[in-house]
C-alpha atoms as a PDB file:
ATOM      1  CA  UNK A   1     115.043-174.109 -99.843  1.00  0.00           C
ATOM      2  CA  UNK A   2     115.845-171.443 -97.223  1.00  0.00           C
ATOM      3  CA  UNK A   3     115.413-172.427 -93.298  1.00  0.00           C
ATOM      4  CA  UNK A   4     112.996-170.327 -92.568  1.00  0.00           C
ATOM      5  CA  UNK A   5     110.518-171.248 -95.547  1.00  0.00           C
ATOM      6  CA  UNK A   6     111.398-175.236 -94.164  1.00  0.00           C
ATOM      7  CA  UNK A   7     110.284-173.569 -90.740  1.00  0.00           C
ATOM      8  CA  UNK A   8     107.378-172.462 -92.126  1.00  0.00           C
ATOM      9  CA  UNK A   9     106.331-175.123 -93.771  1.00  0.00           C
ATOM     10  CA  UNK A  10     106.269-177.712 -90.638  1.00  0.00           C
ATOM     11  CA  UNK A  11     104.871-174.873 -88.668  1.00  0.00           C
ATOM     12  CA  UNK A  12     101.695-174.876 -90.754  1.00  0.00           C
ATOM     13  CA  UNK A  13     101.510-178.995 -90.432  1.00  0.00           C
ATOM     14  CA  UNK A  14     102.321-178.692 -86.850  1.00  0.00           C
ATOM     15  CA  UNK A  15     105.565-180.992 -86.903  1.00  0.00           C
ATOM     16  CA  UNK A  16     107.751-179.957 -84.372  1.00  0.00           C
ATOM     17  CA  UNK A  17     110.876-181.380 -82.666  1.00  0.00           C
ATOM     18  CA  UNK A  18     108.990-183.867 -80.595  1.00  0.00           C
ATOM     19  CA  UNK A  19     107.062-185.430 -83.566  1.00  0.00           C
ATOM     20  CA  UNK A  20     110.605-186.336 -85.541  1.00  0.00           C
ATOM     21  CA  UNK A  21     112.599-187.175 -82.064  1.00  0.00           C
ATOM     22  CA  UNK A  22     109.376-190.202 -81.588  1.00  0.00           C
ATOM     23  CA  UNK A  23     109.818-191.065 -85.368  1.00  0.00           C
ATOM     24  CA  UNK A  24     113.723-191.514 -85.022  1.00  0.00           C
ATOM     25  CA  UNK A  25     112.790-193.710 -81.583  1.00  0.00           C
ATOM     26  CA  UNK A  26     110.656-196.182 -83.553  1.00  0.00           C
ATOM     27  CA  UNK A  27     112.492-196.093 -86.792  1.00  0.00           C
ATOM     28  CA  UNK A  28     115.224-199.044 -86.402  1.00  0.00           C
ATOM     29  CA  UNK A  29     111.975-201.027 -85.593  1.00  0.00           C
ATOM     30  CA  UNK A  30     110.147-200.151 -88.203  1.00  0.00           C
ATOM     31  CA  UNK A  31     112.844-200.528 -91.021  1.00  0.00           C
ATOM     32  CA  UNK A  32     113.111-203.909 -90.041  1.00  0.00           C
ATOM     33  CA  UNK A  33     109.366-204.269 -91.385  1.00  0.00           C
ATOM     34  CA  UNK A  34     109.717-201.753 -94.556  1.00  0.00           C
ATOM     35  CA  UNK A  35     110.894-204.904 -97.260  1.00  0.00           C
ATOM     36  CA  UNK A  36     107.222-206.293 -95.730  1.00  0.00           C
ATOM     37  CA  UNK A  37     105.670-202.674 -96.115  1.00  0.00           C
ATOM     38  CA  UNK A  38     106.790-202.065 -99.550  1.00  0.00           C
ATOM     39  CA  UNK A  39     105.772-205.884-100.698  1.00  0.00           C
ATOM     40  CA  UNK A  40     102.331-205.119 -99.621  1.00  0.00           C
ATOM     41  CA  UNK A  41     102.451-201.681-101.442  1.00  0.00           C
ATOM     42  CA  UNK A  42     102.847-203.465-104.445  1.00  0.00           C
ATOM     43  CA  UNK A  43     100.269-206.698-104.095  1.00  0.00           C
ATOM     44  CA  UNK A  44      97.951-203.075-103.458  1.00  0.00           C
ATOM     45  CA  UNK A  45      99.041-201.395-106.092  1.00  0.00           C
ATOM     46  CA  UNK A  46      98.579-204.757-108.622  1.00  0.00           C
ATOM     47  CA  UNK A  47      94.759-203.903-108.297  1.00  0.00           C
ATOM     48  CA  UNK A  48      94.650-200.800-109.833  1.00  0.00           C
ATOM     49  CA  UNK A  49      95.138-200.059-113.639  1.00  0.00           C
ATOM     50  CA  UNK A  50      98.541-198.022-112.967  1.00  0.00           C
ATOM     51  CA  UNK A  51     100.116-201.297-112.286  1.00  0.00           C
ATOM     52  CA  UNK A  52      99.506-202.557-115.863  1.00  0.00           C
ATOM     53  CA  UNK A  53     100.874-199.486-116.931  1.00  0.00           C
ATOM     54  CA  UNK A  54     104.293-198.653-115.189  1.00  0.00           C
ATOM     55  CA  UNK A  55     105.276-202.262-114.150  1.00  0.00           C
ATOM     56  CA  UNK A  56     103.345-204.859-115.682  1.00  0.00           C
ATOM     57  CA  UNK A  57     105.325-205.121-118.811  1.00  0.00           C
ATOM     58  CA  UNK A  58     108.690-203.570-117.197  1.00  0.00           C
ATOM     59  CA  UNK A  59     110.072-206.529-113.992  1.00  0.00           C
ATOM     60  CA  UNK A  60     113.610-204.528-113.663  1.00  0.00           C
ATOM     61  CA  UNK A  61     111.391-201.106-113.368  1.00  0.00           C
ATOM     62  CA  UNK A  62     109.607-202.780-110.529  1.00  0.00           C
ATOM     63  CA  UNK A  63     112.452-204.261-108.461  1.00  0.00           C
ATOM     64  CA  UNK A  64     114.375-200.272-109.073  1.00  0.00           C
ATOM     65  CA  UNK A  65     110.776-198.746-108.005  1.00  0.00           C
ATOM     66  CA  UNK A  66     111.102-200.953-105.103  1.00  0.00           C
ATOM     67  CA  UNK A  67     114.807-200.241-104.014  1.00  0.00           C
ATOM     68  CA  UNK A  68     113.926-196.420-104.460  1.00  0.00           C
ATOM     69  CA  UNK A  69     110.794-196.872-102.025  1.00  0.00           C
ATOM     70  CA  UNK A  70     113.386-198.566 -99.639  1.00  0.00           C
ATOM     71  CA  UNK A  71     115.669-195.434 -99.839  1.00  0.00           C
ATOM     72  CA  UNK A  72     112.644-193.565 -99.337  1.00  0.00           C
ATOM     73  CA  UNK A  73     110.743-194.693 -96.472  1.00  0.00           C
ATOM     74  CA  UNK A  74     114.266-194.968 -94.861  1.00  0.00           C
ATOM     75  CA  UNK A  75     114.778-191.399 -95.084  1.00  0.00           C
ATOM     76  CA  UNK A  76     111.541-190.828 -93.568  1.00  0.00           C
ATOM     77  CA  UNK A  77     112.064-193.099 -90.726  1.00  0.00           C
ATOM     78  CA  UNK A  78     115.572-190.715 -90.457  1.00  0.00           C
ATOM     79  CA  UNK A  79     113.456-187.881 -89.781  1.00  0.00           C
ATOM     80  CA  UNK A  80     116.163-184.974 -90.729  1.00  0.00           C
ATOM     81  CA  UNK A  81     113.818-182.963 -92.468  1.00  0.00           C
ATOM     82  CA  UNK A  82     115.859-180.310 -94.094  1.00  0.00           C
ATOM     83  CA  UNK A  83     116.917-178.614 -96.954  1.00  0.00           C
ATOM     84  CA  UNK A  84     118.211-182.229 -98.663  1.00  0.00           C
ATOM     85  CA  UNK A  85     115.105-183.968 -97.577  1.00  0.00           C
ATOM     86  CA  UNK A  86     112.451-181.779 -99.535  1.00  0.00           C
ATOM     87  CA  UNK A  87     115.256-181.990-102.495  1.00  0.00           C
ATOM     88  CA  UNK A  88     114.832-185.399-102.366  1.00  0.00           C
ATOM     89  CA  UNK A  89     111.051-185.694-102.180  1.00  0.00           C
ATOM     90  CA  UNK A  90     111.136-182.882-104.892  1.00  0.00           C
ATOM     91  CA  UNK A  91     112.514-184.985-107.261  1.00  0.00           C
ATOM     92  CA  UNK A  92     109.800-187.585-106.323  1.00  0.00           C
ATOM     93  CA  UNK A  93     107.670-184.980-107.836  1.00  0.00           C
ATOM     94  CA  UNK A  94     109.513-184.607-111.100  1.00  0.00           C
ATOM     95  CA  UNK A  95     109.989-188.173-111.786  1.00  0.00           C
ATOM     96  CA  UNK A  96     105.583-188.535-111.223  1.00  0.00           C
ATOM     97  CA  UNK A  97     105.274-185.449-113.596  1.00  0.00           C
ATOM     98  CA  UNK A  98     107.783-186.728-115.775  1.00  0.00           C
ATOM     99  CA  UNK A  99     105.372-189.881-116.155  1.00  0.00           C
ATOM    100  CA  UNK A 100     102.175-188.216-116.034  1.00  0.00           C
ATOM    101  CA  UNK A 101     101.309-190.395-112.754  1.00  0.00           C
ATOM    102  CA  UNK A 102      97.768-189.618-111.853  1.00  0.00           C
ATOM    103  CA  UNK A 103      97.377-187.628-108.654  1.00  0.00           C
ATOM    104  CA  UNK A 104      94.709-189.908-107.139  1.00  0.00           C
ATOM    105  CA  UNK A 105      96.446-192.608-107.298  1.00  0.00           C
ATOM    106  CA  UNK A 106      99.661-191.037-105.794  1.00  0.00           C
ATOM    107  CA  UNK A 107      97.521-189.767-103.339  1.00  0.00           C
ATOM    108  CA  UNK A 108      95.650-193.052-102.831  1.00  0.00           C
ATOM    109  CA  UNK A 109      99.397-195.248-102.627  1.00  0.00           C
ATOM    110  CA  UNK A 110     100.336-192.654 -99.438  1.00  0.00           C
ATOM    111  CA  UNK A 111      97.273-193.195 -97.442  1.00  0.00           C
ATOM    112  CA  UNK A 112      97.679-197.090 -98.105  1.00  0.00           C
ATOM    113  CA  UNK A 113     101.576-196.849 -96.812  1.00  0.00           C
ATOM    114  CA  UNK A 114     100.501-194.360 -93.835  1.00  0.00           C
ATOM    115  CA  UNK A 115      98.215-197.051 -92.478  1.00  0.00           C
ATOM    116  CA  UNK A 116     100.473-199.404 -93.115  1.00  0.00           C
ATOM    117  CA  UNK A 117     103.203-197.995 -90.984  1.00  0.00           C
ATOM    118  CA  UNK A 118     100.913-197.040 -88.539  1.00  0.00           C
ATOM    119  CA  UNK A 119      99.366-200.370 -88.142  1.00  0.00           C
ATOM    120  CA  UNK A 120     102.818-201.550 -87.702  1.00  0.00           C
ATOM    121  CA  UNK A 121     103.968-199.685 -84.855  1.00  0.00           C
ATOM    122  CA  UNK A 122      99.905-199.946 -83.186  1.00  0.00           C
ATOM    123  CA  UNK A 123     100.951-204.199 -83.309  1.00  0.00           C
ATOM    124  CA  UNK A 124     104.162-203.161 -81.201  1.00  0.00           C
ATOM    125  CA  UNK A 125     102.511-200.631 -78.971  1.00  0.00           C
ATOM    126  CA  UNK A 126     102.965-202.563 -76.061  1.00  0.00           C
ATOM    127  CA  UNK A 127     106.755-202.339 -76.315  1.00  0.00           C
ATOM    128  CA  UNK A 128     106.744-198.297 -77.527  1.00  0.00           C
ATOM    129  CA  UNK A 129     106.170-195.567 -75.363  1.00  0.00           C
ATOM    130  CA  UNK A 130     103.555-192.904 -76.314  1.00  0.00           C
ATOM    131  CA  UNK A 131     102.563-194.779 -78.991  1.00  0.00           C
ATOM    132  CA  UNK A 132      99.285-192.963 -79.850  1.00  0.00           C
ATOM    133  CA  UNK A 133     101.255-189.680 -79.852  1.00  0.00           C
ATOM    134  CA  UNK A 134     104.179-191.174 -82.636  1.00  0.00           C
ATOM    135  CA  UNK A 135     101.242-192.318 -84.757  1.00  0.00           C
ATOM    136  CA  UNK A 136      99.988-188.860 -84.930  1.00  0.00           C
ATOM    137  CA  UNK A 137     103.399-187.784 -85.773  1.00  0.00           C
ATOM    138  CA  UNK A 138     103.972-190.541 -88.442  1.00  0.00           C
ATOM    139  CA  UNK A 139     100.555-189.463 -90.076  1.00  0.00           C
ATOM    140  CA  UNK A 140     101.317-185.752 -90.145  1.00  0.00           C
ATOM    141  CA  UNK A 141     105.149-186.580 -92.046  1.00  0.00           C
ATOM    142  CA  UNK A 142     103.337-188.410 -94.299  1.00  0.00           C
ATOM    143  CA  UNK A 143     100.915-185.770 -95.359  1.00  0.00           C
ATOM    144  CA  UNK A 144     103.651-182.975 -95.580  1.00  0.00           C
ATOM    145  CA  UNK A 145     105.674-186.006 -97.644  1.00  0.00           C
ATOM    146  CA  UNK A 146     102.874-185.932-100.037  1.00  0.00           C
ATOM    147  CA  UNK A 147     102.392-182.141-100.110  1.00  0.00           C
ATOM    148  CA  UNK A 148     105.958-181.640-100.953  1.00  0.00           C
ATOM    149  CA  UNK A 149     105.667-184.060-104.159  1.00  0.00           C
ATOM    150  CA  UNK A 150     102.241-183.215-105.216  1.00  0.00           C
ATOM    151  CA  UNK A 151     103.298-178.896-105.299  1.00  0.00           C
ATOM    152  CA  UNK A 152     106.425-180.128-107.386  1.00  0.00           C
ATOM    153  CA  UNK A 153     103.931-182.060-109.732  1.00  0.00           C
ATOM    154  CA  UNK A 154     102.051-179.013-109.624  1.00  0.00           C
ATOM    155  CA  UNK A 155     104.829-176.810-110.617  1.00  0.00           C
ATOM    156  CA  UNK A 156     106.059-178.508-113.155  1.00  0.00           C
ATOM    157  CA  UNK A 157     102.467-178.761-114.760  1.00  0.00           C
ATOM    158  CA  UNK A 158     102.249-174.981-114.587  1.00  0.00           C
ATOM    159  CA  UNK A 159     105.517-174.348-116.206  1.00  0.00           C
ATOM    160  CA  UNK A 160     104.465-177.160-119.242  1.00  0.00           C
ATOM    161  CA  UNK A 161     101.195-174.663-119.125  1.00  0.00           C
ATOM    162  CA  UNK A 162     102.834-171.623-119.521  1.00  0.00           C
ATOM    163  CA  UNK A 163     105.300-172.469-122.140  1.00  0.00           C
ATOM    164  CA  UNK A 164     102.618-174.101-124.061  1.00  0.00           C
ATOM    165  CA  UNK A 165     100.499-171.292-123.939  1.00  0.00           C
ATOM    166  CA  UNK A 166     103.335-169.307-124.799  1.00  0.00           C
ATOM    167  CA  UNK A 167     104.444-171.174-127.917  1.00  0.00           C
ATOM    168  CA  UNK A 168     100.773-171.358-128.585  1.00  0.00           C
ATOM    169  CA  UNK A 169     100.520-167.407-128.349  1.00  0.00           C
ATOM    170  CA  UNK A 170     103.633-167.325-130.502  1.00  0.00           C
ATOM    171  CA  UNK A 171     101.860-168.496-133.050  1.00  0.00           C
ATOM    172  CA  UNK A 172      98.255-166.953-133.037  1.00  0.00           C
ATOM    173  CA  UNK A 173     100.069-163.944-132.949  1.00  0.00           C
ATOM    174  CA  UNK A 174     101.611-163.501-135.973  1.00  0.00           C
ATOM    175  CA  UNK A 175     102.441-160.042-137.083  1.00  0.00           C
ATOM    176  CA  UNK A 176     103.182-160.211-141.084  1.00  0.00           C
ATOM    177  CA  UNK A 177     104.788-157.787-143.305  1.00  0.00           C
ATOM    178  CA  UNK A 178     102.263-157.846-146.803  1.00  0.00           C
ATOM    179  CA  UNK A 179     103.318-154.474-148.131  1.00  0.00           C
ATOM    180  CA  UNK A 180     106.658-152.504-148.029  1.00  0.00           C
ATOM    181  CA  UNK A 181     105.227-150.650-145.007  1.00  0.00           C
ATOM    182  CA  UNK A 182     102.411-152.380-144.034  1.00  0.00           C
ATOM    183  CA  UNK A 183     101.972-155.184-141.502  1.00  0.00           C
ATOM    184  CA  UNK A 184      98.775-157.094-140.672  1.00  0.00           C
ATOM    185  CA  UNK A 185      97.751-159.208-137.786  1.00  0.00           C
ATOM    186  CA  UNK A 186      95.236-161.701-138.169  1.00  0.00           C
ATOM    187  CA  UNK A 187      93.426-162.639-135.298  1.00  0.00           C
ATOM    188  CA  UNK A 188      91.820-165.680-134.078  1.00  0.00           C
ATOM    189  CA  UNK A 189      90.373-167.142-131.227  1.00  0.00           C
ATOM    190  CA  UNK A 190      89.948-165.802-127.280  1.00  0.00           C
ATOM    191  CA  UNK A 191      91.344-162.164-126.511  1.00  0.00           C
ATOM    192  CA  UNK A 192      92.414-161.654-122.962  1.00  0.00           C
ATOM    193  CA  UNK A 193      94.210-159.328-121.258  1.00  0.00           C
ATOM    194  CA  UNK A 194      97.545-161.624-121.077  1.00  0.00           C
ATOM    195  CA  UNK A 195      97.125-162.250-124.780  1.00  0.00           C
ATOM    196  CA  UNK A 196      96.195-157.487-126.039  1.00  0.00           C
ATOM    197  CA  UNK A 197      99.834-157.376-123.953  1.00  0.00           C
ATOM    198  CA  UNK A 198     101.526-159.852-125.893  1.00  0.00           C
ATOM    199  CA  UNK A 199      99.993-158.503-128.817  1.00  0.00           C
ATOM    200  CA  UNK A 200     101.465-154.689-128.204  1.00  0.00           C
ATOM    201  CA  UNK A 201     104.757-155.863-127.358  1.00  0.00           C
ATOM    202  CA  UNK A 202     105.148-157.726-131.222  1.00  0.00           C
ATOM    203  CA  UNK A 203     103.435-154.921-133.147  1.00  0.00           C
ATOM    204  CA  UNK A 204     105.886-152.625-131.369  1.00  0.00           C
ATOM    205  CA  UNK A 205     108.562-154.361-132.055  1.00  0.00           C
ATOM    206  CA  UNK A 206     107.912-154.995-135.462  1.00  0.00           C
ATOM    207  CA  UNK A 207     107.173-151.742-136.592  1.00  0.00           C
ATOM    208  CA  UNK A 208     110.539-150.496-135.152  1.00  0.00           C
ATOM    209  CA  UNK A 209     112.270-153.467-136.993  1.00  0.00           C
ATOM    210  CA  UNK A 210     110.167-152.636-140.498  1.00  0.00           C
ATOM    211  CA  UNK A 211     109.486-148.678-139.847  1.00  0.00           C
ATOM    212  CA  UNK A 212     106.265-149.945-141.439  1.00  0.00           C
ATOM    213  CA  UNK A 213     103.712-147.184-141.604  1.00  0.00           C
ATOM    214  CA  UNK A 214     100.527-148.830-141.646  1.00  0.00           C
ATOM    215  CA  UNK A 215      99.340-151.214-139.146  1.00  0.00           C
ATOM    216  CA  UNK A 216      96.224-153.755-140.206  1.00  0.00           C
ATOM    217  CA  UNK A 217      94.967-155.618-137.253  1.00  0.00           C
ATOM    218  CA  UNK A 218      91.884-158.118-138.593  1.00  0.00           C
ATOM    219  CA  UNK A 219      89.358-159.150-135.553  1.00  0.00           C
ATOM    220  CA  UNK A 220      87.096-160.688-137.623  1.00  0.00           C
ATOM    221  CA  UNK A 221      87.898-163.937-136.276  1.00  0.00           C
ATOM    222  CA  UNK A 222      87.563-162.819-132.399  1.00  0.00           C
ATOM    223  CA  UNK A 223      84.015-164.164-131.314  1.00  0.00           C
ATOM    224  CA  UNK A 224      83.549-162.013-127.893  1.00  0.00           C
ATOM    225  CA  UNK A 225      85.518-159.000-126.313  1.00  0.00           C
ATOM    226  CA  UNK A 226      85.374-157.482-122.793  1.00  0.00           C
ATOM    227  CA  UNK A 227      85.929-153.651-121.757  1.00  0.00           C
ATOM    228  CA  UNK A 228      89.210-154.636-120.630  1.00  0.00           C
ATOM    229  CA  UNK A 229      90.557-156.245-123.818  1.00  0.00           C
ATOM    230  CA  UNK A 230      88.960-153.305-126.300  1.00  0.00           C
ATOM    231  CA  UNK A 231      90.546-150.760-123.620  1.00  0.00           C
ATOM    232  CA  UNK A 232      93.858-152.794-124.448  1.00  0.00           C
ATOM    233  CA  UNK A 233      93.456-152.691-128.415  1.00  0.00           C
ATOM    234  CA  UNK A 234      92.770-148.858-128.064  1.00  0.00           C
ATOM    235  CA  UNK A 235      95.818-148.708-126.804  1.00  0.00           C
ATOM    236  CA  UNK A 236      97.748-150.407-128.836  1.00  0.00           C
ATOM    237  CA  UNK A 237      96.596-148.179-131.821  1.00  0.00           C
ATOM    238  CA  UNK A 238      97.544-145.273-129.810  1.00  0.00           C
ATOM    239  CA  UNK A 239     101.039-146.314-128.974  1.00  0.00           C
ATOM    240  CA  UNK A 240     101.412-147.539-132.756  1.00  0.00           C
ATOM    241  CA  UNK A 241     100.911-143.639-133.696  1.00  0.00           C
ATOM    242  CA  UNK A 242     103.481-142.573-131.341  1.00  0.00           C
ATOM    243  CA  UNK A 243     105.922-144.785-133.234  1.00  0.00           C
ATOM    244  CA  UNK A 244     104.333-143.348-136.710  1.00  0.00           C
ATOM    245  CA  UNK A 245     102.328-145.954-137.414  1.00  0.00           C
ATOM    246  CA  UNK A 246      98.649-145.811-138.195  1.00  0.00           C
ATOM    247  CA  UNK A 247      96.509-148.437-136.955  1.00  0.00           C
ATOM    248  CA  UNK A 248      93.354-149.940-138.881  1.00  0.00           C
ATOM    249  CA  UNK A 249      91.228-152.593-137.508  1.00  0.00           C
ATOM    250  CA  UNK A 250      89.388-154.545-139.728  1.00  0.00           C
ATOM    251  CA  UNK A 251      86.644-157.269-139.610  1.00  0.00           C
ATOM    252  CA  UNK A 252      84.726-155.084-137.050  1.00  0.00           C
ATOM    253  CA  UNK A 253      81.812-157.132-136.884  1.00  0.00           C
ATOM    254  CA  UNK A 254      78.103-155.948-135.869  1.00  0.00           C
ATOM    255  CA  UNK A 255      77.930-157.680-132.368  1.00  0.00           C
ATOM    256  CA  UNK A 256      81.506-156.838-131.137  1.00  0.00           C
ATOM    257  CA  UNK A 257      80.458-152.878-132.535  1.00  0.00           C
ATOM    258  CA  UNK A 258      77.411-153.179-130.266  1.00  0.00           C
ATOM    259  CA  UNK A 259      79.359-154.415-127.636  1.00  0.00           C
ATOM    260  CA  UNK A 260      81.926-151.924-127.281  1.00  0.00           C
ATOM    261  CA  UNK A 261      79.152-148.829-127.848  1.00  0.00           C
ATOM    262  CA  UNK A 262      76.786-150.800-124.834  1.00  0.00           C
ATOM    263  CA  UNK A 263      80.633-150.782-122.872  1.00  0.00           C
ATOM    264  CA  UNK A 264      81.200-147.397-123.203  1.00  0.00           C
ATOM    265  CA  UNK A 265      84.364-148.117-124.532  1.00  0.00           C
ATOM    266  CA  UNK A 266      85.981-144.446-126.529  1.00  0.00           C
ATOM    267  CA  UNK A 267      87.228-145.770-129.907  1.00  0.00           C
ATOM    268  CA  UNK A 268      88.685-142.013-130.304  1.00  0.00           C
ATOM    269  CA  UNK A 269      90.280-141.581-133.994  1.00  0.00           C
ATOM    270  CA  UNK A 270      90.592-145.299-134.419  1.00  0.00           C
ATOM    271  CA  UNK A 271      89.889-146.332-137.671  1.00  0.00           C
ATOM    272  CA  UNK A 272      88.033-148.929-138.748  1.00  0.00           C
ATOM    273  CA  UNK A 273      86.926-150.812-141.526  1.00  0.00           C
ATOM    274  CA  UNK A 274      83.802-153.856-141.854  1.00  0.00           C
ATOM    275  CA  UNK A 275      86.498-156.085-144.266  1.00  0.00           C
ATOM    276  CA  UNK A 276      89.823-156.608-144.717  1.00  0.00           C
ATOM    277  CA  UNK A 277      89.778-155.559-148.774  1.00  0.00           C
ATOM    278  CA  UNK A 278      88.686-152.312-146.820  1.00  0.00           C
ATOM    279  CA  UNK A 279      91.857-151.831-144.282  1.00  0.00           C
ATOM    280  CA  UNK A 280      93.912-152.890-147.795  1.00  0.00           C
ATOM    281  CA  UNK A 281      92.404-150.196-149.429  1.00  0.00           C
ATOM    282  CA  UNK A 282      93.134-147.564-146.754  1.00  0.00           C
ATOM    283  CA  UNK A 283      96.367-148.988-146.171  1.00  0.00           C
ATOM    284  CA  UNK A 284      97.808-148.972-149.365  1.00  0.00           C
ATOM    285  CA  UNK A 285      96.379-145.230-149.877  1.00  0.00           C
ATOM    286  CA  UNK A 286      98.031-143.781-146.067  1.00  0.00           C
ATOM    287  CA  UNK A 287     101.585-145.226-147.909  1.00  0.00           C
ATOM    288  CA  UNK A 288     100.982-143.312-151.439  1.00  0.00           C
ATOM    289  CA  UNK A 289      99.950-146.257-153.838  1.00  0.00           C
ATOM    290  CA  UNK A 290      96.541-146.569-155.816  1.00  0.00           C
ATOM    291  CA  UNK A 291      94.519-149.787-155.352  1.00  0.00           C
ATOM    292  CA  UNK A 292      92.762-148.904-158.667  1.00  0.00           C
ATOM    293  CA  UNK A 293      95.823-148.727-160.437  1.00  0.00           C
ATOM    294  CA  UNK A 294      96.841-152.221-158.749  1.00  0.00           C
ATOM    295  CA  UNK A 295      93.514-153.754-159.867  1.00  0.00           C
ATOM    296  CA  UNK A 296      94.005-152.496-163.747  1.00  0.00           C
ATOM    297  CA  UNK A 297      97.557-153.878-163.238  1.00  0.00           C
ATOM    298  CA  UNK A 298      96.661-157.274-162.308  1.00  0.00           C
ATOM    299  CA  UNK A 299      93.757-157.743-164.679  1.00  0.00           C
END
C-alpha cells in the first residue's frame, strides 16, 4: 500500500504521531498483561456459538489462534503502522473470509479486547502519564485495526460475487449454433444493463466465429424490462446487421410489447415474432431453406 494512501487513511481516523509514540510508552507494560488479555478473550468468546464452531472440537486450532493473537496484539502495542502492518492485518481479513467468520462477531471480539486493554492501562493510571489521552489513542488503533480487516473481508466477498455472477452469466447466456447459420439465445431470468453488455459481446463474437446469418434471440422467459435494457437489445440487433447478421427476437410477450410502446422505446426494423416456431420459420427462410419441405421430410 503506497505512503500516501497509509497517510490518508490515519488522517481520516485522526491517528497521528503522538497517538502511536503514547502506545509504544505503555506497550512493554501492557504485553506483560496480553497472555491474561487473550485468556479472557477466549472464556468471552466460549459464550457465543462461534466457539462451538471454530474451536470446540479443534484444542491445537485454539492454542495456534491464541499464539497468532499474541503476535498480533504485540504488533499493535509496536505501533509501526506501515506498509507491513496493514499486510499483516490484511491477511487477518483473508483468513476470516476464508472461514466465513461472521462480521458481528468479529466486530463484537474487538470491542471486548479494546476495553480490555483499556481497562488495563485505566488500573495503572496512576503510574502512566496522560493516561486518558493514550486510551483515546488505544481506542482509535483499534477501530482502524478492525476497519483494515473488515474492507479485506469485504473485498474478498465482492470478488467471490463477481466471479460468481460471472460464471453464473456464463451460463444463462448461452449463445447456440441450431442451424448451419443460425444461432439462438435463450433467455431467462433478470435483464440488466451489466447482463444486454455481456450479451452483445458473445453474439458478436459468435457470429464472427460461425459467420452465422441469422440471429434468434428468445425473451420469452424475461419477466420485466426497463428502457435501458430494450435500448440495449436494440442495439444489439443493430450491431448484429453490421456484421451481416439478422436479428429476430422471439417470445415477445403482450406485457413486455406494452411496455416498450408505454417507454417510447423505437424498435426500428427489428423483427419480431410471438413464438419461437415463428423466429424458426423466418430464420430458416432469410438462409434459403423451406420449413414446409422440412416438415414433409420429417413426417
Amino acid at each position: 500500500m503506497p505512503q500516501a494512501r497509509i497517510n490518508e487513511i490515519l488522517a481520516k481516523f485522526q491517528l497521528e504521531d503522538a497517538d502511536f509514540e503514547r502506545i509504544r510508552a505503555v506497550g512493554p507494560m501492557l504485553k506483560q498483561e496480553l497472555s491474561d488479555h487473550i485468556e479472557g478473550f477466549y472464556t468471552w468468546m466460549r459464550e457465543h456459538h462461534e466457539f462451538q464452531v471454530y474451536f470446540a472440537s479443534n484444542p491445537n486450532r485454539l492454542e495456534r489462534t491464541k499464539l497468532l493473537q499474541l503476535s498480533h496484539w504485540t504488533s499493535f502495542l509496536d505501533a509501526r503502522v506501515d506498509e507491513n502492518w496493514f499486510a499483516s492485518r490484511k491477511h487477518v481479513g483473508a483468513v476470516h473470509a476464508h472461514i466465513d467468520l461472521p462480521n458481528d462477531i468479529y466486530f463484537a471480539g474487538m470491542s471486548m479486547s479494546g476495553k480490555s486493554l483499556v481497562d488495563r492501562l485505566r488500573r495503572a493510571r496512576d503510574s502512566i502519564k496522560d493516561a486518558d489521552e493514550t486510551a483515546d489513542s488505544i481506542t482509535k488503533m483499534v477501530f482502524l485495526d478492525a476497519y483494515v480487516v473488515i474492507d479485506e473481508i469485504t473485498r474478498i466477498q465482492r470478488e467471490k460475487i463477481s466471479s460468481s455472477a460471472k460464471a453464473l452469466m456464463e451460463i444463462s447466456t448461452p449463445v447456440t449454433p441450431i442451424w448451419e447459420g443460425i444461432l439462438l439465445l435463450p433467455l431467462l431470468g433478470v435483464l440488466d444493463s451489466v447482463r444486454a453488455q455481456d450479451i452483445m459481446d458473445k453474439t458478436l463474437n459468435k457470429i464472427a466465429e460461425t459467420r452465422a446469418k441469422v440471429f434468434v434471440m428468445d425473451i420469452s422467459g424475461v419477466g420485466a424490462m426497463d428502457t435501458a435494457v430494450a435500448n440495449q437489445l436494440i442495439k444489439i440487433t443493430k450491431a448484429t446487421q453490421l456484421m451481416g447478421c439478422e436479428t429476430i427476437v422471439s417470445g415477445l410477450s403482450p406485457s413486455i410489447a406494452r411496455t416498450l410502446v408505454e417507454l417510447g422505446v423505437n424498435v426500428g426494423e427489428v423483427r419480431t415474432t410471438a413464438t419461437l416456431r415463428d423466429s424458426f420459420e423466418l430464420a430458416l427462410r432469410a438462409i434459403n431453406v423451406n420449413p414446409d419441405q422440412l416438415s414433409r421430410k420429417s413426417s
